[in-house]
C-alpha atoms as a PDB file:
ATOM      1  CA  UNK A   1     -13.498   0.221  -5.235  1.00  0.00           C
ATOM      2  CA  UNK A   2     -13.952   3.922  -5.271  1.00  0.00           C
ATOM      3  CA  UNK A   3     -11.064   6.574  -5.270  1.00  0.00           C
ATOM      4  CA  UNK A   4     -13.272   8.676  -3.014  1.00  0.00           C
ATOM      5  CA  UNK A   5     -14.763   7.948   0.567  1.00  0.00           C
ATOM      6  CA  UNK A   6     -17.084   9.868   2.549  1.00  0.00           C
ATOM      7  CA  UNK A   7     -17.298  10.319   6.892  1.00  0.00           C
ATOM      8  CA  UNK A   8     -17.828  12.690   9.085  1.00  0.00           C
ATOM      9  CA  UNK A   9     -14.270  13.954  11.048  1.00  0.00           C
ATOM     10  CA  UNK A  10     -14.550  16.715  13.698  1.00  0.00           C
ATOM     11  CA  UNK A  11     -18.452  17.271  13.070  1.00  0.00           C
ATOM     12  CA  UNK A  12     -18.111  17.969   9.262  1.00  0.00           C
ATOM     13  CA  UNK A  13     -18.417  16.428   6.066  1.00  0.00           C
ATOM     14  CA  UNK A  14     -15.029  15.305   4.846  1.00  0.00           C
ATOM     15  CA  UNK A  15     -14.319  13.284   1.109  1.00  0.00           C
ATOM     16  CA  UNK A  16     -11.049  11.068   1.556  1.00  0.00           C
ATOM     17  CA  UNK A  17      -9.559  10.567  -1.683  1.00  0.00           C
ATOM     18  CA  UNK A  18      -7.327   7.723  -2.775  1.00  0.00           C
ATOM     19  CA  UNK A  19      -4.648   9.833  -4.197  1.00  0.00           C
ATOM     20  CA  UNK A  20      -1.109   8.699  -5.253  1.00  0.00           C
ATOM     21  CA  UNK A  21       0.638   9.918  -2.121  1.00  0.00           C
ATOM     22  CA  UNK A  22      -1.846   8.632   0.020  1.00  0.00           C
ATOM     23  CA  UNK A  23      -1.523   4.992  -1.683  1.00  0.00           C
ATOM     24  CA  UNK A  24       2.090   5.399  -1.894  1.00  0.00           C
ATOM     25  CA  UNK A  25       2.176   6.129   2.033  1.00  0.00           C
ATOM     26  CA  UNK A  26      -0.168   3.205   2.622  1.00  0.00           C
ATOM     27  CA  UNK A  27       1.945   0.782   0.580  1.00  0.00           C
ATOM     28  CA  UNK A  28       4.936   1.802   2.469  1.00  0.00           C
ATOM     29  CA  UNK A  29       3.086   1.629   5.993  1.00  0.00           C
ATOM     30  CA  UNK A  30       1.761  -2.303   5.278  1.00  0.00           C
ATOM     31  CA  UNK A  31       5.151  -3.132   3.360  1.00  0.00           C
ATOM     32  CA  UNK A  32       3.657  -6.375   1.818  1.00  0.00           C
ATOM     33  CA  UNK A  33       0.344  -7.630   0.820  1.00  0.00           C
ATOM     34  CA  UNK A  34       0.103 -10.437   3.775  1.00  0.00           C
ATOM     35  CA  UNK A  35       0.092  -7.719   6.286  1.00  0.00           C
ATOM     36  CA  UNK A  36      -2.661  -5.578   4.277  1.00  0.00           C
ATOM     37  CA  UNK A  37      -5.604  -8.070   6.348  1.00  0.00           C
ATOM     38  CA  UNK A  38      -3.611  -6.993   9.913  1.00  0.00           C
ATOM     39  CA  UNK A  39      -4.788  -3.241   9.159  1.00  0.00           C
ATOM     40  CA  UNK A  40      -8.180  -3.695  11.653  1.00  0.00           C
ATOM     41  CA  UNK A  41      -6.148  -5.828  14.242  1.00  0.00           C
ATOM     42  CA  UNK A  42      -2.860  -4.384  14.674  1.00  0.00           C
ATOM     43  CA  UNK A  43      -2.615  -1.377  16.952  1.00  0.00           C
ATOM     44  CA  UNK A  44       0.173   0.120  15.540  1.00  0.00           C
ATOM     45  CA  UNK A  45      -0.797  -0.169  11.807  1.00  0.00           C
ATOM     46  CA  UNK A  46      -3.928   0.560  12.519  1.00  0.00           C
ATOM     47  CA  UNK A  47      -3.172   4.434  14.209  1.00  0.00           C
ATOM     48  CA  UNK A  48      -0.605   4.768  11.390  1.00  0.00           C
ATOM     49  CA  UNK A  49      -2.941   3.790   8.738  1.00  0.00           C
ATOM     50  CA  UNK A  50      -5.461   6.526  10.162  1.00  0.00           C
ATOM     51  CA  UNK A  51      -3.076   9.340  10.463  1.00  0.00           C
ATOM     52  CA  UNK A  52      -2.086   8.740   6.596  1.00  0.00           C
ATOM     53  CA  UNK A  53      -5.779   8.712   5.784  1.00  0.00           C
ATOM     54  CA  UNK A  54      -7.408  11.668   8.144  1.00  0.00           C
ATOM     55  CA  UNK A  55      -4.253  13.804   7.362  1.00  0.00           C
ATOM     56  CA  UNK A  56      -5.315  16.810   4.994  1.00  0.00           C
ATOM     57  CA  UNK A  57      -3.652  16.729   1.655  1.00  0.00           C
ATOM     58  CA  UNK A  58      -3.042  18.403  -1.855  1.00  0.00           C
ATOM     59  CA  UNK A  59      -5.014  16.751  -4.424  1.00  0.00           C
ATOM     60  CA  UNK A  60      -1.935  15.079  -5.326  1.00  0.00           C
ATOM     61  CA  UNK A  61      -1.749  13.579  -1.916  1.00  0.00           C
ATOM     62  CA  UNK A  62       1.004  15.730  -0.264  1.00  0.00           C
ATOM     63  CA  UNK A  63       0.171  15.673   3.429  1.00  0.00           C
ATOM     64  CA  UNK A  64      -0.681  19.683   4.377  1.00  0.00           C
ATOM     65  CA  UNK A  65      -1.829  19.098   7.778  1.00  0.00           C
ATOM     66  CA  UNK A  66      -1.281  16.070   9.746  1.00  0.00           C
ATOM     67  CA  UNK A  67      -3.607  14.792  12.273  1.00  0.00           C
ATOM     68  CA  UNK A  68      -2.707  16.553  15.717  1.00  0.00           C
ATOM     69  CA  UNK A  69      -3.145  13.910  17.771  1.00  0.00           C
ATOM     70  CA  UNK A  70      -4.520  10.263  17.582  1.00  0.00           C
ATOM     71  CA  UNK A  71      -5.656  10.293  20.947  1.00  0.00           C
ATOM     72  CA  UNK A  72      -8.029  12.703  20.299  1.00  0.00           C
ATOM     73  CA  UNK A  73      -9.957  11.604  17.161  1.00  0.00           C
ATOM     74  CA  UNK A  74     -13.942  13.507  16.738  1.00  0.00           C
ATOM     75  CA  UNK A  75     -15.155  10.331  14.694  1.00  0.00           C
ATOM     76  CA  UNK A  76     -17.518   7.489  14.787  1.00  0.00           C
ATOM     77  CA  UNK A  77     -16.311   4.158  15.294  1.00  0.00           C
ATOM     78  CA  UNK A  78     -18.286   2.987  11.673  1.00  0.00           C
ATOM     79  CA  UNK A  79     -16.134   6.179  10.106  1.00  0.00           C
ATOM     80  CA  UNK A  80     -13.305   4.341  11.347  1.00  0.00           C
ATOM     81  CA  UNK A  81     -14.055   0.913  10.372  1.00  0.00           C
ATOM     82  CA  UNK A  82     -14.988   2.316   6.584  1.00  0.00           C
ATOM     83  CA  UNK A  83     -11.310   3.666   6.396  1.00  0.00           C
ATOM     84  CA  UNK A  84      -9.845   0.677   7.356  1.00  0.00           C
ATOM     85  CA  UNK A  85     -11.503  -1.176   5.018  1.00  0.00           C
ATOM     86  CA  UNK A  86     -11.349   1.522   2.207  1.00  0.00           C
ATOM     87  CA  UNK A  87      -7.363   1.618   2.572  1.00  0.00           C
ATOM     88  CA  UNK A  88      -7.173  -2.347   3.413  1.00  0.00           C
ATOM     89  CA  UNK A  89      -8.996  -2.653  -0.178  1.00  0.00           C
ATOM     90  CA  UNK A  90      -7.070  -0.269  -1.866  1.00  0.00           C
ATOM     91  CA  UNK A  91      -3.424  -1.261  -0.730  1.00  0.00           C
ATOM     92  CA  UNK A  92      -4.585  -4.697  -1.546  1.00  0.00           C
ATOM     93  CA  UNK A  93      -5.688  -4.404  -4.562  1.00  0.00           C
ATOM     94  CA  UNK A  94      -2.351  -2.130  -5.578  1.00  0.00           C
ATOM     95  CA  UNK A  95      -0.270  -4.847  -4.374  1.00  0.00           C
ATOM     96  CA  UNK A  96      -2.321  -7.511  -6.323  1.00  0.00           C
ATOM     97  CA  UNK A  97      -2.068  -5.690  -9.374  1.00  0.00           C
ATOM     98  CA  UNK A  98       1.816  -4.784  -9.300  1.00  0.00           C
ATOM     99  CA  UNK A  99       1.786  -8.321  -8.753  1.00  0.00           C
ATOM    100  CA  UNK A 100       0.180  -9.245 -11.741  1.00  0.00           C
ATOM    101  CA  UNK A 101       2.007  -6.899 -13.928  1.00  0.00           C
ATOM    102  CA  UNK A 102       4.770  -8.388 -12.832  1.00  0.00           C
ATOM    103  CA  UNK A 103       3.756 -12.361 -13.165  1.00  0.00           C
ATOM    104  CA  UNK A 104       3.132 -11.042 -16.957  1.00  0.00           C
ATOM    105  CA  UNK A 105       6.514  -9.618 -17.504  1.00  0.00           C
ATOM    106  CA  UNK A 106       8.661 -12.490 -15.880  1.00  0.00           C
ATOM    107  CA  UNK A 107       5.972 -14.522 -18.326  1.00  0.00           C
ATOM    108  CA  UNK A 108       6.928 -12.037 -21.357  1.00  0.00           C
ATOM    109  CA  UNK A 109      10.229 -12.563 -21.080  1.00  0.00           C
ATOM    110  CA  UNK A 110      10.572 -16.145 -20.162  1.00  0.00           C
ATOM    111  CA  UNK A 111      12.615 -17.103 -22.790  1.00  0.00           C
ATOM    112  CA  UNK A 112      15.116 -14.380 -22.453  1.00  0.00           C
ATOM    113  CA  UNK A 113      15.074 -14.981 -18.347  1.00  0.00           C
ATOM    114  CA  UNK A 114      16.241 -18.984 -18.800  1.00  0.00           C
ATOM    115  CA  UNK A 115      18.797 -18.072 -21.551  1.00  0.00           C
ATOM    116  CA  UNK A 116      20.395 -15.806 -18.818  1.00  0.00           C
ATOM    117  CA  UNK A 117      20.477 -18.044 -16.020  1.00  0.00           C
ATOM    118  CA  UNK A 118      21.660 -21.073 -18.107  1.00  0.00           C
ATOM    119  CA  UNK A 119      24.615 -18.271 -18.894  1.00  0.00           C
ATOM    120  CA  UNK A 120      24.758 -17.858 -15.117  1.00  0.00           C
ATOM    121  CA  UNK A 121      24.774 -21.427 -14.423  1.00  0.00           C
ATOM    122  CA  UNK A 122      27.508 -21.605 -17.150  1.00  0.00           C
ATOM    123  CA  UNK A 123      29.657 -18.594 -15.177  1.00  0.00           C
ATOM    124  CA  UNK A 124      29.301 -20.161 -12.096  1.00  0.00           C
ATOM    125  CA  UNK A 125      30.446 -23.409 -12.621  1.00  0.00           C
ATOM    126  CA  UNK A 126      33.537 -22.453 -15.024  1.00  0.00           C
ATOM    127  CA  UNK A 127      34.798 -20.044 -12.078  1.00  0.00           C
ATOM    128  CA  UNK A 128      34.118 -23.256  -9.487  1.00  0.00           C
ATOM    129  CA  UNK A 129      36.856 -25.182 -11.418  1.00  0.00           C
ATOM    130  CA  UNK A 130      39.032 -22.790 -11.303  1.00  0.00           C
ATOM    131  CA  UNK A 131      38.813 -21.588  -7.650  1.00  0.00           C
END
């Protein structure tokens, strides 16, 4: 997937870029990676997802100028449909990876992980007598 997308917005030539606010804001906006496929369906998510993506931004991906109004888009429909699917692909693949990572730290530390809960199990069970 590239970082960088090309359309036309308001009759000129506009590169979207993939930046770390603007993934950050999509992550937040989907919330989990079963909704990511929803992005095309859903109304809602779909106008939000937009805004994040046609606002202007910093290269860092502060938002300068939001879009005005969503009513009023200057855009082709395939313009659209590319952004959906270039921020469907790259929220996707941000939650798959941080998913990964993840998978290979709980793996890392397996050992350590059951040696604490068997001390949890232990805790919970000596303050059950007691109670």
């Amino acid at each position: 997937m590239s970082d960088k997308l090309s359309i036309i917005y308001e009759g000129n030539d506009r590169e979207l870029l993939m930046s770390y606010g603007l993934l950050n804001e999509l992550a937040k906006i989907v919330g989990s990676p079963e909704v990511a496929p929803s992005i095309s369906i859903d109304e809602s998510l779909r106008a939000d997802v937009l805004a994040a993506c046609l606002a202007e931004r910093k290269p860092s991906g502060k938002v300068v100028k939001p879009v005005a109004d969503m009513d009023d888009l200057d855009i082709s429909i395939d313009d659209i449909e590319k952004i959906l699917d270039w921020a469907t692909e790259a929220v996707l693949n941000f939650f798959v990876r941080s998913l990964g990572k993840m998978v290979k730290r709980v793996e890392a530390n397996k050992d350590v992980l059951e040696g604490l809960k068997s001390s949890l199990d232990g805790l919970q069970a000596s303050a059950s007598a007691t109670a």
